[in-house]
Structure formats: structure tokens, C-alpha cells
C-alpha atoms as a PDB file:
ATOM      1  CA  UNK A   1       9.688  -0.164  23.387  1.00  0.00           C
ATOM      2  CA  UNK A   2       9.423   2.812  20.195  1.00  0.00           C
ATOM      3  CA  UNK A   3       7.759   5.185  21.529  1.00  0.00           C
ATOM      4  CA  UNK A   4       3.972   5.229  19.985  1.00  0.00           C
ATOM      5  CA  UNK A   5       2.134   8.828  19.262  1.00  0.00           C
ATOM      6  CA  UNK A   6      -1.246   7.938  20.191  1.00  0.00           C
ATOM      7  CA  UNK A   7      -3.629  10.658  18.361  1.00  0.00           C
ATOM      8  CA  UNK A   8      -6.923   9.864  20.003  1.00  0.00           C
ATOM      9  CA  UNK A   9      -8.784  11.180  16.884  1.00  0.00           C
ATOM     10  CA  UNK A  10      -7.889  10.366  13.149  1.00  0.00           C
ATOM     11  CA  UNK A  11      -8.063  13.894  11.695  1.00  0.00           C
ATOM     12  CA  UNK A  12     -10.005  14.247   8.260  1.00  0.00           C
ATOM     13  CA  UNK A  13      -7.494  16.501   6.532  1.00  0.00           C
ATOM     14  CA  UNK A  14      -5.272  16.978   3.067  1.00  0.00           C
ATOM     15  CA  UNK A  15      -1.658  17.443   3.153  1.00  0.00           C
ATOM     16  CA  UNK A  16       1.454  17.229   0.818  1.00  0.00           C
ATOM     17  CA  UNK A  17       4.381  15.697   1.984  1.00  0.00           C
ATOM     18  CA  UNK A  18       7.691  15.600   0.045  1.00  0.00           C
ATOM     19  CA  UNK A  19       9.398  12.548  -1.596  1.00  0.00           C
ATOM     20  CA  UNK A  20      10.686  10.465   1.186  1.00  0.00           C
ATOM     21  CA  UNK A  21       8.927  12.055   4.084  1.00  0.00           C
ATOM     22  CA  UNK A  22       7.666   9.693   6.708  1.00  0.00           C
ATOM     23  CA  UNK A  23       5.344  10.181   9.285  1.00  0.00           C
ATOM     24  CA  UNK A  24       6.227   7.791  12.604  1.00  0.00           C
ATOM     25  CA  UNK A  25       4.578   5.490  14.089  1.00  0.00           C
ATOM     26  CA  UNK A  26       1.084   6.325  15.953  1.00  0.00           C
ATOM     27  CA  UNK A  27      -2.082   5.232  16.422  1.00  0.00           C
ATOM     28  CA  UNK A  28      -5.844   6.799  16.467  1.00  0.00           C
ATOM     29  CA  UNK A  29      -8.602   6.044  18.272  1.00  0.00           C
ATOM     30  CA  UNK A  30     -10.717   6.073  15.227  1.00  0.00           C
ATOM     31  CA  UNK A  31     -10.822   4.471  11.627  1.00  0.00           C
ATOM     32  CA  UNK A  32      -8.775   6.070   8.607  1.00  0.00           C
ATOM     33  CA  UNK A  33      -8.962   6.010   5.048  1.00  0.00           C
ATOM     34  CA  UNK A  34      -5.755   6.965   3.371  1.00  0.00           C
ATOM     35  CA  UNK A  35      -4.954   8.296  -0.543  1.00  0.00           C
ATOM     36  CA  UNK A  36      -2.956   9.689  -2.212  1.00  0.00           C
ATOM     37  CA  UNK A  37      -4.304  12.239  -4.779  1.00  0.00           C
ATOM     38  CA  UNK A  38      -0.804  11.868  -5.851  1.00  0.00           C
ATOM     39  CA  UNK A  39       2.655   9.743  -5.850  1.00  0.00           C
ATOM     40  CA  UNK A  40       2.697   6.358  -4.106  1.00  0.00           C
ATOM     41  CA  UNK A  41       1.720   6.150  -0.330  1.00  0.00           C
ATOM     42  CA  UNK A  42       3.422   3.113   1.908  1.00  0.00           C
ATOM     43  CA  UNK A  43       1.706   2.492   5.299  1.00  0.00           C
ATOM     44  CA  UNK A  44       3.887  -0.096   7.408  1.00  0.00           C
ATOM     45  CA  UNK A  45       2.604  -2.136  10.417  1.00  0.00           C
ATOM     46  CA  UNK A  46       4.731  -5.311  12.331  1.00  0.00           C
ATOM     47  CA  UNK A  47       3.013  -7.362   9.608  1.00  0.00           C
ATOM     48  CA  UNK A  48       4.406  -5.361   6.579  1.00  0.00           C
ATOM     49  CA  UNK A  49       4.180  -2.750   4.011  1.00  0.00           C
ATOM     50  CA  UNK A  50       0.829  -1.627   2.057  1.00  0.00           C
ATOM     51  CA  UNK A  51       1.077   0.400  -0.555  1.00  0.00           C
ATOM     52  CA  UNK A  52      -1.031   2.842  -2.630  1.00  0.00           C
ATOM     53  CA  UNK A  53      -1.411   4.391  -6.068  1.00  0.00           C
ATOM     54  CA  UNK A  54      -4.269   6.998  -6.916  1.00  0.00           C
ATOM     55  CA  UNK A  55      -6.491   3.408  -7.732  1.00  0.00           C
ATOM     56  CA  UNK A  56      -6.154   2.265  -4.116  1.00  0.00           C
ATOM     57  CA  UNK A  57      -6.980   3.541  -0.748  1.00  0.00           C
ATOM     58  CA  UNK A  58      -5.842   2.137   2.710  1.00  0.00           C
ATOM     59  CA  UNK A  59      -8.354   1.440   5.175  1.00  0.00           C
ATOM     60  CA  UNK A  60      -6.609   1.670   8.632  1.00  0.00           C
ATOM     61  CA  UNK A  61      -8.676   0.262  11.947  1.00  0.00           C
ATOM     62  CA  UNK A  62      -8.803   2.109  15.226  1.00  0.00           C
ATOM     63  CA  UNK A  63      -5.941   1.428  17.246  1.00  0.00           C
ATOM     64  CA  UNK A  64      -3.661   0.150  14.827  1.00  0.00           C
ATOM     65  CA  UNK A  65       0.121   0.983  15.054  1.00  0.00           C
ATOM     66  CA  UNK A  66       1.538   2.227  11.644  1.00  0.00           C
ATOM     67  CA  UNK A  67       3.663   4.421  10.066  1.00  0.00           C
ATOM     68  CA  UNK A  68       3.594   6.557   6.706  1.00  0.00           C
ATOM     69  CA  UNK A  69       6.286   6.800   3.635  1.00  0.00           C
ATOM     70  CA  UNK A  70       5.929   8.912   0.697  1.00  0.00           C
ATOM     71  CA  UNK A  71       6.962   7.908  -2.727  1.00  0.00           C
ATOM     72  CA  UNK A  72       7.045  10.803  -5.156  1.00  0.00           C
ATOM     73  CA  UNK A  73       5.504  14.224  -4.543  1.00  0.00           C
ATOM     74  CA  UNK A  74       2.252  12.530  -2.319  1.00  0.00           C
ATOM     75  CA  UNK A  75      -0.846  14.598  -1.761  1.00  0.00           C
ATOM     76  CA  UNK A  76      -2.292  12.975   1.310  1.00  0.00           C
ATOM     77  CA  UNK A  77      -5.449  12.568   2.430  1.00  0.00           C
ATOM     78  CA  UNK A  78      -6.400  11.300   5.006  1.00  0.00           C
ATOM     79  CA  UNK A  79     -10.193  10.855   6.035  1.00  0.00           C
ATOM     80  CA  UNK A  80     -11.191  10.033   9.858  1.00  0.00           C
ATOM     81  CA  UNK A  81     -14.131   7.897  10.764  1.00  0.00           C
ATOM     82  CA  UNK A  82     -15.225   7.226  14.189  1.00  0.00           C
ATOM     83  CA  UNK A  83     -14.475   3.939  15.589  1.00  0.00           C
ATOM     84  CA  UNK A  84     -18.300   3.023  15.968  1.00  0.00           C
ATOM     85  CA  UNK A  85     -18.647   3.623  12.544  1.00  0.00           C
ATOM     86  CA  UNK A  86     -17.054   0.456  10.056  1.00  0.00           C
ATOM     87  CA  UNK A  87     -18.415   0.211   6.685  1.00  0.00           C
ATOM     88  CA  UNK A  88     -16.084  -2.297   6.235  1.00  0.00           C
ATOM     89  CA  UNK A  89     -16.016  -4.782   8.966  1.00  0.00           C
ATOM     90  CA  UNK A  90     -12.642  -5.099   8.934  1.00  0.00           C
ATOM     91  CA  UNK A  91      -9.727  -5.090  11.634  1.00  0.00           C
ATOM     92  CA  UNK A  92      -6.501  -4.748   9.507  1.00  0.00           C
ATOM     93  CA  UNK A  93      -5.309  -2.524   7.198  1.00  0.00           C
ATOM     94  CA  UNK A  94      -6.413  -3.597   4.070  1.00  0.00           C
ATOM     95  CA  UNK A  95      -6.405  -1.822   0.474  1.00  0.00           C
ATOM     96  CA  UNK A  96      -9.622  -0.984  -1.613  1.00  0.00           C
ATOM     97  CA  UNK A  97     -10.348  -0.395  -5.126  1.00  0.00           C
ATOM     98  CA  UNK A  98     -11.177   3.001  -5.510  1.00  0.00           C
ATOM     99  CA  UNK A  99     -13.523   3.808  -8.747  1.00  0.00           C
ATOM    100  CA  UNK A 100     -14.041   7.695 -10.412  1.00  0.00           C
ATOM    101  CA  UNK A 101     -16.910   8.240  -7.842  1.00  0.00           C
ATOM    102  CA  UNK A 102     -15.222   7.541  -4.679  1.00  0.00           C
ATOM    103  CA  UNK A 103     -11.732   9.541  -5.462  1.00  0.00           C
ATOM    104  CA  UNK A 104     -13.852  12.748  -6.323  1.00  0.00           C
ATOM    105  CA  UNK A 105     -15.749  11.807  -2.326  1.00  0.00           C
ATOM    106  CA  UNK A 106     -12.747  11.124  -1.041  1.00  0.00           C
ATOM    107  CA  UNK A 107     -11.255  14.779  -2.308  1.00  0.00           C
ATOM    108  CA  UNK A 108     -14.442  16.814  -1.396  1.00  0.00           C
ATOM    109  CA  UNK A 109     -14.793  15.218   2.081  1.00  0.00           C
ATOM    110  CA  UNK A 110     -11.016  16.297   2.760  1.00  0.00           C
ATOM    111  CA  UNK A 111     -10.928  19.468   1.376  1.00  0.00           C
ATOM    112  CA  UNK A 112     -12.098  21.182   4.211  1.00  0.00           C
ATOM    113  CA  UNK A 113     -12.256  19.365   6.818  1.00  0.00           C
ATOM    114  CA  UNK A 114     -14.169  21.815   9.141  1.00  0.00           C
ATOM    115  CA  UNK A 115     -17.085  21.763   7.103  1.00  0.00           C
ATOM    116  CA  UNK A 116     -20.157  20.058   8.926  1.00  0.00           C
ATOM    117  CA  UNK A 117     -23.342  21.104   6.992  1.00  0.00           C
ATOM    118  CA  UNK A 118     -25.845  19.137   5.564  1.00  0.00           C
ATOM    119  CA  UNK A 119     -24.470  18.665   1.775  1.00  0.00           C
ATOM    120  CA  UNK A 120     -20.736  17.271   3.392  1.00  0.00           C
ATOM    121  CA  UNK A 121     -22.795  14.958   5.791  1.00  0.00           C
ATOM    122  CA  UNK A 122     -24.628  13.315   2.851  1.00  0.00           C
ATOM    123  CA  UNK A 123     -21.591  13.335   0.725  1.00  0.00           C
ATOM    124  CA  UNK A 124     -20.132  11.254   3.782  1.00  0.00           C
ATOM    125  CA  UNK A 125     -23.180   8.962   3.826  1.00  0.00           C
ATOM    126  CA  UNK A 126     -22.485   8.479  -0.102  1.00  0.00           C
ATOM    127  CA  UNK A 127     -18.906   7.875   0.523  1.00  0.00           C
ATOM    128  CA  UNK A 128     -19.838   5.397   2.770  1.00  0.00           C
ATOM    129  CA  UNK A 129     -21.503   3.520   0.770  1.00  0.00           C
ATOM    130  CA  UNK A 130     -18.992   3.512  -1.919  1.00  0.00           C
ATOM    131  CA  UNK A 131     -16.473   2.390   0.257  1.00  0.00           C
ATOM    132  CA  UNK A 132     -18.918  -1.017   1.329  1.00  0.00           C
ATOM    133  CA  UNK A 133     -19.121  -1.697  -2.740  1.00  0.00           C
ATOM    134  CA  UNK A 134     -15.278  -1.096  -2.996  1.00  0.00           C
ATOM    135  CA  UNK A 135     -13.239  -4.420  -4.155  1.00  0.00           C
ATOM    136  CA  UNK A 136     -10.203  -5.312  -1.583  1.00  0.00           C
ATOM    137  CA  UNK A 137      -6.733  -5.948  -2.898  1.00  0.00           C
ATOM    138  CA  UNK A 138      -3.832  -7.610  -2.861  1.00  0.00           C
ATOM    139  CA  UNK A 139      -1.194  -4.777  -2.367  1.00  0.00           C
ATOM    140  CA  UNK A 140       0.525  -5.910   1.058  1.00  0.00           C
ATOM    141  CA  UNK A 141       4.341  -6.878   1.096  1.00  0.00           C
ATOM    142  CA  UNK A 142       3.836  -9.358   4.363  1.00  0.00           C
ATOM    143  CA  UNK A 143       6.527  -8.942   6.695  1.00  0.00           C
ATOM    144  CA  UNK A 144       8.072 -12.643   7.733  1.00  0.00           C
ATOM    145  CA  UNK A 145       9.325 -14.040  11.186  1.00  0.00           C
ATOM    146  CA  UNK A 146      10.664 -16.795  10.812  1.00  0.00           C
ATOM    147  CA  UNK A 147      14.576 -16.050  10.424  1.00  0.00           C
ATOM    148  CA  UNK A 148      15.312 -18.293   7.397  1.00  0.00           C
ATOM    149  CA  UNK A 149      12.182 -16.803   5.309  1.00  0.00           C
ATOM    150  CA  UNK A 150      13.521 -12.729   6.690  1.00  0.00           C
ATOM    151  CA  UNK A 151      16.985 -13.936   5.065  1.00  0.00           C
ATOM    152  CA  UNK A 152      15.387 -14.711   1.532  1.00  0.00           C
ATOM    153  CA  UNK A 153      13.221 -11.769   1.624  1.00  0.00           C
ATOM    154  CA  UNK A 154      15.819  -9.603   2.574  1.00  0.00           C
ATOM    155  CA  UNK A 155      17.774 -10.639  -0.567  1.00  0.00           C
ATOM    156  CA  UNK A 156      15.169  -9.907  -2.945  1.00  0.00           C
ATOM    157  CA  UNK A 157      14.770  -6.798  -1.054  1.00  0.00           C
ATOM    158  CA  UNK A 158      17.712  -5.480  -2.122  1.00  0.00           C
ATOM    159  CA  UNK A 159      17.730  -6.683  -5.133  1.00  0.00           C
ATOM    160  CA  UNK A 160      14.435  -7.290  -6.835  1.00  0.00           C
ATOM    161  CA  UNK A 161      15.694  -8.467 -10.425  1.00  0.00           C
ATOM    162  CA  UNK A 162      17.403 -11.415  -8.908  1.00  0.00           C
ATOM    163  CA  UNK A 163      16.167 -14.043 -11.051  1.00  0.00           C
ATOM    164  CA  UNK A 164      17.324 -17.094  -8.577  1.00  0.00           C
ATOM    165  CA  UNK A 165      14.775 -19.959  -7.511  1.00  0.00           C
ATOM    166  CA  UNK A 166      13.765 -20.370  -4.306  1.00  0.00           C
ATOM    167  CA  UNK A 167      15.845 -23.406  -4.271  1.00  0.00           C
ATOM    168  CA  UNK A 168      18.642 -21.108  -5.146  1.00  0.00           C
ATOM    169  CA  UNK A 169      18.271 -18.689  -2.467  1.00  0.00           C
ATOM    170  CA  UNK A 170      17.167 -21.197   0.220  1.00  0.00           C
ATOM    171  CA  UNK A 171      21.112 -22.376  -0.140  1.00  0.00           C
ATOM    172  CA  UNK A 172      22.274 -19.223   0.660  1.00  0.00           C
ATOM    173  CA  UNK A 173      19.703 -18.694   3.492  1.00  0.00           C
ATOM    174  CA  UNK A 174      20.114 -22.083   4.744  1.00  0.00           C
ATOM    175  CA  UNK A 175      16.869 -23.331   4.329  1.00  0.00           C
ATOM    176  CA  UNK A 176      15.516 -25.914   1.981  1.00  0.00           C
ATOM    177  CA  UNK A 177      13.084 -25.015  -1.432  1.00  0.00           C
ATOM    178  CA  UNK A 178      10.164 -27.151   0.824  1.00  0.00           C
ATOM    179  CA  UNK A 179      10.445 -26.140   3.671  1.00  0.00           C
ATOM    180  CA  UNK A 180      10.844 -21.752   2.256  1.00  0.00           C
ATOM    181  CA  UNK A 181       7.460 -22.605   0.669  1.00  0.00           C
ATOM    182  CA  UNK A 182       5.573 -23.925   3.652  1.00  0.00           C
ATOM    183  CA  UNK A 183       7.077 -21.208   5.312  1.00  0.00           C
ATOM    184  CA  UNK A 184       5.885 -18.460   2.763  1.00  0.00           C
ATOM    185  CA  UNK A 185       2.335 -20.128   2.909  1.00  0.00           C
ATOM    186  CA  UNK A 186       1.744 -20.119   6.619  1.00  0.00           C
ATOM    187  CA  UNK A 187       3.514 -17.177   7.702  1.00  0.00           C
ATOM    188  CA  UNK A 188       2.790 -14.646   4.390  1.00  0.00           C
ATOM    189  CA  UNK A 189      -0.483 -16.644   3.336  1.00  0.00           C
ATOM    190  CA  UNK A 190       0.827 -16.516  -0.220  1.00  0.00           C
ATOM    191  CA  UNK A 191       3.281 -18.560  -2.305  1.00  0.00           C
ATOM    192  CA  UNK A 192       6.922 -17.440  -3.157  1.00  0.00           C
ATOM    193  CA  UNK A 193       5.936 -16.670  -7.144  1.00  0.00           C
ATOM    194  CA  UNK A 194       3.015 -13.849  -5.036  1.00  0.00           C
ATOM    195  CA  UNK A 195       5.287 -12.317  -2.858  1.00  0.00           C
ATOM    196  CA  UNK A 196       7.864 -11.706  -5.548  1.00  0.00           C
ATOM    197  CA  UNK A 197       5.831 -10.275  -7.604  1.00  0.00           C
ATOM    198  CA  UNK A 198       4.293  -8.251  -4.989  1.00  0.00           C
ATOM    199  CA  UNK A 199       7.794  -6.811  -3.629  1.00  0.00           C
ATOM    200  CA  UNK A 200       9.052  -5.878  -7.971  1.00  0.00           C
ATOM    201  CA  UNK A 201       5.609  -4.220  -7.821  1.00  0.00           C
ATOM    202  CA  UNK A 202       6.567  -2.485  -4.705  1.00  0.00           C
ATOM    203  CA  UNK A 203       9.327  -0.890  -6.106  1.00  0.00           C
ATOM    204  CA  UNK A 204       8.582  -0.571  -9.435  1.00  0.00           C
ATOM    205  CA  UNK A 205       6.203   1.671  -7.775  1.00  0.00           C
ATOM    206  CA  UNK A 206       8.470   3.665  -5.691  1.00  0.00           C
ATOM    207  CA  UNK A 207      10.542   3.974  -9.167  1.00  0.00           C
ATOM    208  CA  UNK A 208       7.851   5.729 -10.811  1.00  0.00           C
ATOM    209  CA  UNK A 209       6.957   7.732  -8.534  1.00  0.00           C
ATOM    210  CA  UNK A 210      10.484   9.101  -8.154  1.00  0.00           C
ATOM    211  CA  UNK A 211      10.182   9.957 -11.880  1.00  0.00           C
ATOM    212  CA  UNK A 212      12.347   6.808 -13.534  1.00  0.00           C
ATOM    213  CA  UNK A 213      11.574   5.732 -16.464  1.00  0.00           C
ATOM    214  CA  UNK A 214       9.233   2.516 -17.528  1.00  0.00           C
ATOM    215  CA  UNK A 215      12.155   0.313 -19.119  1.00  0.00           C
ATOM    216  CA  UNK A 216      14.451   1.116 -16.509  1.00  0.00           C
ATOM    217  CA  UNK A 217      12.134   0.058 -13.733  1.00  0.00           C
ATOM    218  CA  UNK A 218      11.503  -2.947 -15.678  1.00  0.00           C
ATOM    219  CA  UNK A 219      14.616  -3.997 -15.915  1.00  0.00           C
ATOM    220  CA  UNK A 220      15.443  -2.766 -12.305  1.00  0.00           C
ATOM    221  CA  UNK A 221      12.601  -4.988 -11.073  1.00  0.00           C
ATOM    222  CA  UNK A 222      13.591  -8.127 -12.849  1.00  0.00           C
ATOM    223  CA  UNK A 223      10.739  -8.246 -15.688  1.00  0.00           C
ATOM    224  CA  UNK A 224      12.086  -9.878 -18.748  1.00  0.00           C
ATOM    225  CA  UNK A 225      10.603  -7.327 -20.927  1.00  0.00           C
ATOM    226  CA  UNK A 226       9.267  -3.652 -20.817  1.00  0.00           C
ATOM    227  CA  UNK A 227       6.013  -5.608 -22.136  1.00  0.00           C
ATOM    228  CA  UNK A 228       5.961  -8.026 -19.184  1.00  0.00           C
ATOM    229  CA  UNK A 229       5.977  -5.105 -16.654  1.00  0.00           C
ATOM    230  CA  UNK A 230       3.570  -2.954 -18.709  1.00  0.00           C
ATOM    231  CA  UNK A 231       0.935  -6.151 -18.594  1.00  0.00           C
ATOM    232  CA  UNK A 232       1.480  -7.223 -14.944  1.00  0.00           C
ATOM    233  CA  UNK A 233       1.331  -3.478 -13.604  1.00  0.00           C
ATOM    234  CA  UNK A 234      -2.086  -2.490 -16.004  1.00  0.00           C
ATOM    235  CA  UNK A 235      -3.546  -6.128 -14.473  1.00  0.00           C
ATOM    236  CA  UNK A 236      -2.765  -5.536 -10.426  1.00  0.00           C
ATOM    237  CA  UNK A 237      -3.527  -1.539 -10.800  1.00  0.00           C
ATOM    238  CA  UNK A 238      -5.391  -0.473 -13.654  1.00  0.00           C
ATOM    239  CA  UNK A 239      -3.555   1.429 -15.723  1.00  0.00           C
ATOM    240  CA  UNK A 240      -0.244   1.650 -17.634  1.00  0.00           C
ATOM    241  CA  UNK A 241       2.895   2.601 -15.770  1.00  0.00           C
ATOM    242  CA  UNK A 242       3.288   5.140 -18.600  1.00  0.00           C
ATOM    243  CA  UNK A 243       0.543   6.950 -17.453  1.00  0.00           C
ATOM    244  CA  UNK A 244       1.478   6.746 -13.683  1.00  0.00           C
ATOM    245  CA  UNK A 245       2.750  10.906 -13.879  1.00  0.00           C
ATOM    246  CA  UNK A 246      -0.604  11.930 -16.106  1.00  0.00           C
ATOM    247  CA  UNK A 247      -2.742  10.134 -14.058  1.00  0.00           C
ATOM    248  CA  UNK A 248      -6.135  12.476 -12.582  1.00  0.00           C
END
């Protein structure tokens, strides 16, 4: 067995971590919202990889084992809540939209975290409440079990552009194209088409973040077109990729 930090409180603090730093695996007692002011934050768990631009934040639940990578110069912050407290309801990590209102709450709750007056308490209580109104989404890379589906994933892996069907990759993998998508269904909850997308996104990410330019990570990542990327990456996070290095 790894062996597990176990932090019994989830600090509310900022910090800036250097491209490729990790932070191992632990767990707190108490809830955690992550962000990343800037670059591209990756949280992993035994179920798989979230990930994080400035328009998401990662809501982490009490107890839960995970890990941190950052992508790009990150400026983390990381906001604890106490384990009685979940705005959220929720028991996994899970990612949240996060709007103009709730980055600048998120900032001013973490910039000093020893501050416990009456103003920071209400901003809290306001953050709160953004964070209830906050949209989840769909930024996980699921981790599979099954050995045949780990085999195809693990191709695409390492290389995202590979433009092969699942049929096509199921021969290599020894697994049929039927039984890969019942597999990718029950195990990952999505379809193959999702989870490739959601793995090019996952780099193209870590691409940009690392400074690379938009056509190369397009073609890198296996869009057809600069234009393809451009319109799938504005549609899952809300802005260009051109603008990922200006963004606020």
C-alpha cells in the first residue's frame, strides 16, 4: 500500500507551484475547492484525472485520496471547508463552472487565509452560495479497469491524434468494437467518441499551458483543423485557446 499523507484539515491557502510539480497523494478531513488563478491544474484519484482551467474549479470531498499536477506556471488555491459544511451535496470530485463573481471570492477568501473577521466570513457565506448556483462539468478523463479497455486507452494516451476506430484499435487490444463500447459505457459512463475527446482536450490543455502554440496542439491532438480545435475548446471551456496565456 502507497503510503497516504492524511492532512486532517484542508488548509485555505494560495501557492505557486512550477510546471510539472506534483503534490502526492493525501487526504483531508475536510472539503476543498481547488483553482488555479493560473496554468492548468490535474487532480488524479483511482477513478481518473480532472482537470482545470481558470473557468473550472475542483470540488474535492472529505476523505478523498488524490493527488495534484501542475500544467504551466499554476497559481493554486486551494480553499478548505469543513466537512459538516457541503454546499454541494456531493461525494466525488467533481468540476464546477466558475463565473466572474466566484473567481474574484475564490481569490479574496485565499489571500490571506488567517483572516477571520466579519467582512471574510460574509464573503465566505457569498461564496457559498455561488458555489450551490455553479454548473458541474464534464472535465474527468475516467480511469478504466477492465484490461482490454486500459489497453485502448493507453494507446490514445500516448498518442492522442491517432485517428483509428474503435474497431481498429480493439484488434490491436484484442477486444471486439461491441464489446470496447459496452465496456466504455459501464465502466467510464460515457461513449468512446466522449472519452476521446475528453483525453485531446486533456492534453491540448497541458500543451497550452506549457506555452505551444494553437495549430500545433491541434494537430498534436488529432483535430482536423486549427478551426475544429478552436470550436470544440471555446464550447467545453469558454473561451478561445488563443486566449488561454491572456486570460484574467
Amino acid at each position: 500500500m502507497p503510503d497516504i499523507r492524511h492532512t486532517p484539515q484542508a488548509a485555505t491557502s494560495a501557492r505557486t507551484l512550477a510546471p510539472g510539480d506534483r503534490i502526492d497523494a493525501h487526504r483531508h478531513d475536510d472539503h476543498q475547492i481547488l483553482y488555479a488563478g493560473t496554468g492548468v491544474l490535474a487532480v488524479t484519484t483511482d477513478a481518473g484525472t480532472w482537470f482545470a482551467p481558470g473557468t473550472r474549479a475542483l470540488w474535492v470531498p472529505a476523505g478523498c485520496v488524490h493527488s495534484h499536477r501542475a500544467h504551466g506556471r499554476l497559481d493554486l488555491h486551494l480553499l478548505g471547508l469543513p466537512a459538516t459544511v457541503n454546499p454541494l451535496g456531493l461525494d466525488a470530485p467533481t468540476a464546477l463552472t466558475v463565473s466572474p463573481l466566484l473567481r474574484e471570492l475564490i481569490l479574496a477568501c485565499t489571500r490571506d487565509p488567517d483572516d477571520d473577521s466579519a467582512e471574510r466570513r460574509r464573503l465566505r457565506a457569498v461564496l457559498l452560495d455561488q458555489l450551490r448556483a455553479s454548473p458541474q462539468q464534464p472535465v474527468q478523463l475516467p480511469t478504466p479497469a477492465d484490461p482490454r479497455l486500459r489497453a485502448v486507452c493507453d494507446l490514445l494516451y500516448r498518442n492522442p491524434a491517432d485517428p483509428r476506430t474503435l474497431a481498429a484499435l480493439g484488434t490491436e487490444a484484442g477486444a471486439g468494437e461491441r464489446t470496447l463500447s459496452r465496456l466504455f459505457r459501464r465502466e467510464l459512463g460515457i461513449t468512446f467518441p466522449q472519452w476521446r475527446t475528453q483525453l485531446r482536450l486533456y492534453h491540448a490543455l497541458r500543451m497550452l499551458a506549457d506555452g505551444e502554440q494553437v495549430t500545433t496542439v491541434a494537430h498534436h491532438c488529432g483535430w482536423a483543423s486549427t478551426s475544429a480545435f478552436i470550436d470544440v475548446f471555446r464550447r467545453n471551456f469558454g473561451y478561445t485557446p488563443g486566449t488561454h496565456h491572456r486570460r484574467p
